[in-house]
N, C-alpha and C. Protein backbone atom coordinates (compact mmCIF):
# COMPACT_ATOMS: atom_id res chain seq x y z
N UNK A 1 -64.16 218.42 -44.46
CA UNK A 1 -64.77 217.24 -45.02
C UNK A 1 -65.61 216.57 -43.93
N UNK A 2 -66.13 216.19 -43.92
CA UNK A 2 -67.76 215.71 -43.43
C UNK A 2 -67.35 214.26 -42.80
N UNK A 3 -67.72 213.65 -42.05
CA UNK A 3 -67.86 212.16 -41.97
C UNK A 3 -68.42 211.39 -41.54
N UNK A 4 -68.83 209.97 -41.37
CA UNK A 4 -69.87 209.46 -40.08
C UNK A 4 -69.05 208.95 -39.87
N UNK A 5 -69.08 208.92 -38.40
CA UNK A 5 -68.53 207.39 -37.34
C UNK A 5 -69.45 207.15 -36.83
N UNK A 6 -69.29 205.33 -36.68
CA UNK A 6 -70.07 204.96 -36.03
C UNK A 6 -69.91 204.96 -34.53
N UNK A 7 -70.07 204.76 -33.59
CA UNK A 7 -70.15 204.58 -32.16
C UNK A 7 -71.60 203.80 -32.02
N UNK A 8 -70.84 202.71 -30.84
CA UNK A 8 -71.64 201.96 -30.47
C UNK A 8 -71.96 201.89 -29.05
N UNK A 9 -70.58 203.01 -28.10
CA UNK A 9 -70.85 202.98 -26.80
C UNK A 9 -72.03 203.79 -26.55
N UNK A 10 -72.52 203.65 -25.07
CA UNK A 10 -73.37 204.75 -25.45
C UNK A 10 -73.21 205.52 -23.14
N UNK A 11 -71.82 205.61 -22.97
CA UNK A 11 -71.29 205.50 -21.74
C UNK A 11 -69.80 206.22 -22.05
N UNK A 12 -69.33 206.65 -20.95
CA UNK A 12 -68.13 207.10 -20.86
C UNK A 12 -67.15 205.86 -20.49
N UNK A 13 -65.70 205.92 -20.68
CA UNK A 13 -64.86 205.16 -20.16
C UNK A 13 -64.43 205.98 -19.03
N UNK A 14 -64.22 204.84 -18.30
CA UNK A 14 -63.64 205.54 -16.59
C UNK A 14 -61.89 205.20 -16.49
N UNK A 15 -61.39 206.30 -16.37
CA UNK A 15 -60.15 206.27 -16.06
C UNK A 15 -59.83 206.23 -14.70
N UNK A 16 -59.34 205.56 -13.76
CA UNK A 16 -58.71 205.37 -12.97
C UNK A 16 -56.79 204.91 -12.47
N UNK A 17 -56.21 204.79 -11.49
CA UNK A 17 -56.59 205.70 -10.61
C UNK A 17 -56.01 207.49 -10.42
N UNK A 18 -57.28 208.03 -9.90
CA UNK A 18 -56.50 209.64 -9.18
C UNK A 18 -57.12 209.72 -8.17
N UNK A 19 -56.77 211.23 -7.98
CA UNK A 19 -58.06 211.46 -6.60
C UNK A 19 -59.29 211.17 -7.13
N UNK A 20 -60.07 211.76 -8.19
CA UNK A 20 -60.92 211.18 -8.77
C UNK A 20 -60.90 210.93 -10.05
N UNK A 21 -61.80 209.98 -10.66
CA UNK A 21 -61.85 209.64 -11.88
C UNK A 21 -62.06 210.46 -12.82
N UNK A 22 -61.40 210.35 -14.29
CA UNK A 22 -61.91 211.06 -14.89
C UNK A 22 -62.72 210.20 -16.04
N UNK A 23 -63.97 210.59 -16.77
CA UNK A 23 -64.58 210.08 -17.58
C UNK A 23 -63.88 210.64 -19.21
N UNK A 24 -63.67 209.66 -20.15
CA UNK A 24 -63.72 209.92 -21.81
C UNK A 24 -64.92 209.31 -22.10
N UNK A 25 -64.92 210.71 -23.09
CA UNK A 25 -66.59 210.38 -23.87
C UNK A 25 -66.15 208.69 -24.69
N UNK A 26 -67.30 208.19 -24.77
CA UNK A 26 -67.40 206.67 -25.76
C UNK A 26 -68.21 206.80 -26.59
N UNK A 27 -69.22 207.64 -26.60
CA UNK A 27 -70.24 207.88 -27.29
C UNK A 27 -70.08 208.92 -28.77
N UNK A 28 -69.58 209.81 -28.91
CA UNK A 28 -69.23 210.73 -29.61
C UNK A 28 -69.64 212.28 -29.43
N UNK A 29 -70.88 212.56 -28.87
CA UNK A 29 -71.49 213.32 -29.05
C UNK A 29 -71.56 214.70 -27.83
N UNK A 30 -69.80 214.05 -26.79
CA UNK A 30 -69.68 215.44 -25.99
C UNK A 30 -69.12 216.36 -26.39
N UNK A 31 -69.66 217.67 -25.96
CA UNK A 31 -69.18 219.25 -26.33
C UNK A 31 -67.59 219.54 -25.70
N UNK A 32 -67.17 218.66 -24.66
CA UNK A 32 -66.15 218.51 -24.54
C UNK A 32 -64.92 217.82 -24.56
N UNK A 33 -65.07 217.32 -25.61
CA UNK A 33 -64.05 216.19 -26.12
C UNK A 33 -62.70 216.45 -25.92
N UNK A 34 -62.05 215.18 -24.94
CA UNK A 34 -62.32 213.96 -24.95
C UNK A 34 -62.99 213.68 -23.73
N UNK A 35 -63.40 214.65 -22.95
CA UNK A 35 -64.14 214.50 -21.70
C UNK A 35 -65.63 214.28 -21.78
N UNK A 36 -66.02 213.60 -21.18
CA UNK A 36 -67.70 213.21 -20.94
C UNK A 36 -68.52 214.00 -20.15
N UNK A 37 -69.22 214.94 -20.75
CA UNK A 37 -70.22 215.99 -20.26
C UNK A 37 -71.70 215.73 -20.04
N UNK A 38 -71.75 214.16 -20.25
CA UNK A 38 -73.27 213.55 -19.87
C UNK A 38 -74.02 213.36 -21.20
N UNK A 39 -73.66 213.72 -22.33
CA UNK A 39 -74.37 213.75 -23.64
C UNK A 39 -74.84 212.24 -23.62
N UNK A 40 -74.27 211.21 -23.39
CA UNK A 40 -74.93 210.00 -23.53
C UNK A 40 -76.21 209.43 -23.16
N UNK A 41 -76.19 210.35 -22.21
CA UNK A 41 -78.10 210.13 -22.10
C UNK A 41 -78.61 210.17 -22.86
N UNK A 42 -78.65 211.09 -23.99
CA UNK A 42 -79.71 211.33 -25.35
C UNK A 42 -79.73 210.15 -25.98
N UNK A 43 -78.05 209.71 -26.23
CA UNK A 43 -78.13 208.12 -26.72
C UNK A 43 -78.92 207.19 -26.37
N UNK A 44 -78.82 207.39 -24.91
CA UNK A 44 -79.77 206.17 -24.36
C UNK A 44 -81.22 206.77 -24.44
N UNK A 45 -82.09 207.36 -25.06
CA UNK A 45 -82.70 208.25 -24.38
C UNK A 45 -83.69 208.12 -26.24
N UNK A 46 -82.88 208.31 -26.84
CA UNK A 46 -83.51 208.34 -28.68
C UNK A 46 -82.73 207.63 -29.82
N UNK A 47 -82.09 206.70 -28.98
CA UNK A 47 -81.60 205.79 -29.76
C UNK A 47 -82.19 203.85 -29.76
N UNK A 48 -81.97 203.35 -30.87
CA UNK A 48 -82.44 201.86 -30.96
C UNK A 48 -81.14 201.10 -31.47
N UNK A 49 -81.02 199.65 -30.64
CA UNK A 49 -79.80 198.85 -31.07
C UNK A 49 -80.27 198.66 -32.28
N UNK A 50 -79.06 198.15 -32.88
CA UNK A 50 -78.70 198.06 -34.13
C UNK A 50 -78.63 199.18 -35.08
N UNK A 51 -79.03 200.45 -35.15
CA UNK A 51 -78.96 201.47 -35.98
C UNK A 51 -78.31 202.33 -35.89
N UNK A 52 -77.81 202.74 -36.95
CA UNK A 52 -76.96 203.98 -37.38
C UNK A 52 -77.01 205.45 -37.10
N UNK A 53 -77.50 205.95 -36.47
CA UNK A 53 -77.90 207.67 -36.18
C UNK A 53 -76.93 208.43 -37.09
N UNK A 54 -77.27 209.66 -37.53
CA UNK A 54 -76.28 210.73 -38.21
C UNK A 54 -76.97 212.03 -37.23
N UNK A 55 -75.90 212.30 -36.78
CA UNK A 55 -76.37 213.60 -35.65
C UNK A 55 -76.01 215.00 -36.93
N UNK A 56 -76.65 216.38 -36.46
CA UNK A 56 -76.59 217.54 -37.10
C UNK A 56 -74.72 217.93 -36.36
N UNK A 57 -74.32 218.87 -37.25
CA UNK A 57 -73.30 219.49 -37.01
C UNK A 57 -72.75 219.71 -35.65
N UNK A 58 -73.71 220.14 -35.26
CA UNK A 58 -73.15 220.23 -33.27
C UNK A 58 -73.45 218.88 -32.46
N UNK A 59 -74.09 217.98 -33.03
CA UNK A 59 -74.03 216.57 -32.27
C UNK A 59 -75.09 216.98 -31.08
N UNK A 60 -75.84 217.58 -31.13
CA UNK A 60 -76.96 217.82 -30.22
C UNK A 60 -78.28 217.10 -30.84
N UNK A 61 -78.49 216.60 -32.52
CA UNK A 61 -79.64 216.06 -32.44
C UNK A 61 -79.46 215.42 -33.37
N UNK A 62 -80.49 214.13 -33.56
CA UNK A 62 -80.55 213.20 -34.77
C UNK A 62 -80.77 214.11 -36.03
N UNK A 63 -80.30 214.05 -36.79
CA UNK A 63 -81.12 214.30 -38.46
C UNK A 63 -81.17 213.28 -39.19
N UNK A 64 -80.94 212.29 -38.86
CA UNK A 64 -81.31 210.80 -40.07
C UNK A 64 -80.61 209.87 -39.50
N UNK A 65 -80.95 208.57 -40.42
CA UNK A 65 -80.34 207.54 -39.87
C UNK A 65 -79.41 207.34 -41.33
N UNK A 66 -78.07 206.68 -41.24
CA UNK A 66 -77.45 206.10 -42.27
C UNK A 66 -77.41 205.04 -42.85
């Protein structure tokens, strides 16, 4: 079954402390979930506040807005 979420972060959350931090995606759209693989750039990158995006199946690109 199909769904939208919204997300409004468009950044990882930083977990602390370890030796080093680890990042969770906030955004939705990493290939390695729940880890942050940098995908949020695109967010910042082809996205506008206030709107809804609907990404394609692999979360690599816009196909509409909702």
């Amino acid at each position: 079954m199909a769904r939208l979420i919204r997300h409004d972060a468009d950044g990882p959350i930083k977990i602390e402390p370890q030796d080093k931090p680890i990042f969770i995606c906030a955004c939705g759209l990493s290939q390695n979930q729940p880890y942050c693989d940098g995908a949020h750039s695109y967010c910042r990158k082809h996205e506008e506040e206030g709107k809804v995006y609907r990404y394609d199946e692999d979360r690599t690109g816009i196909v509409g807005e909702a």
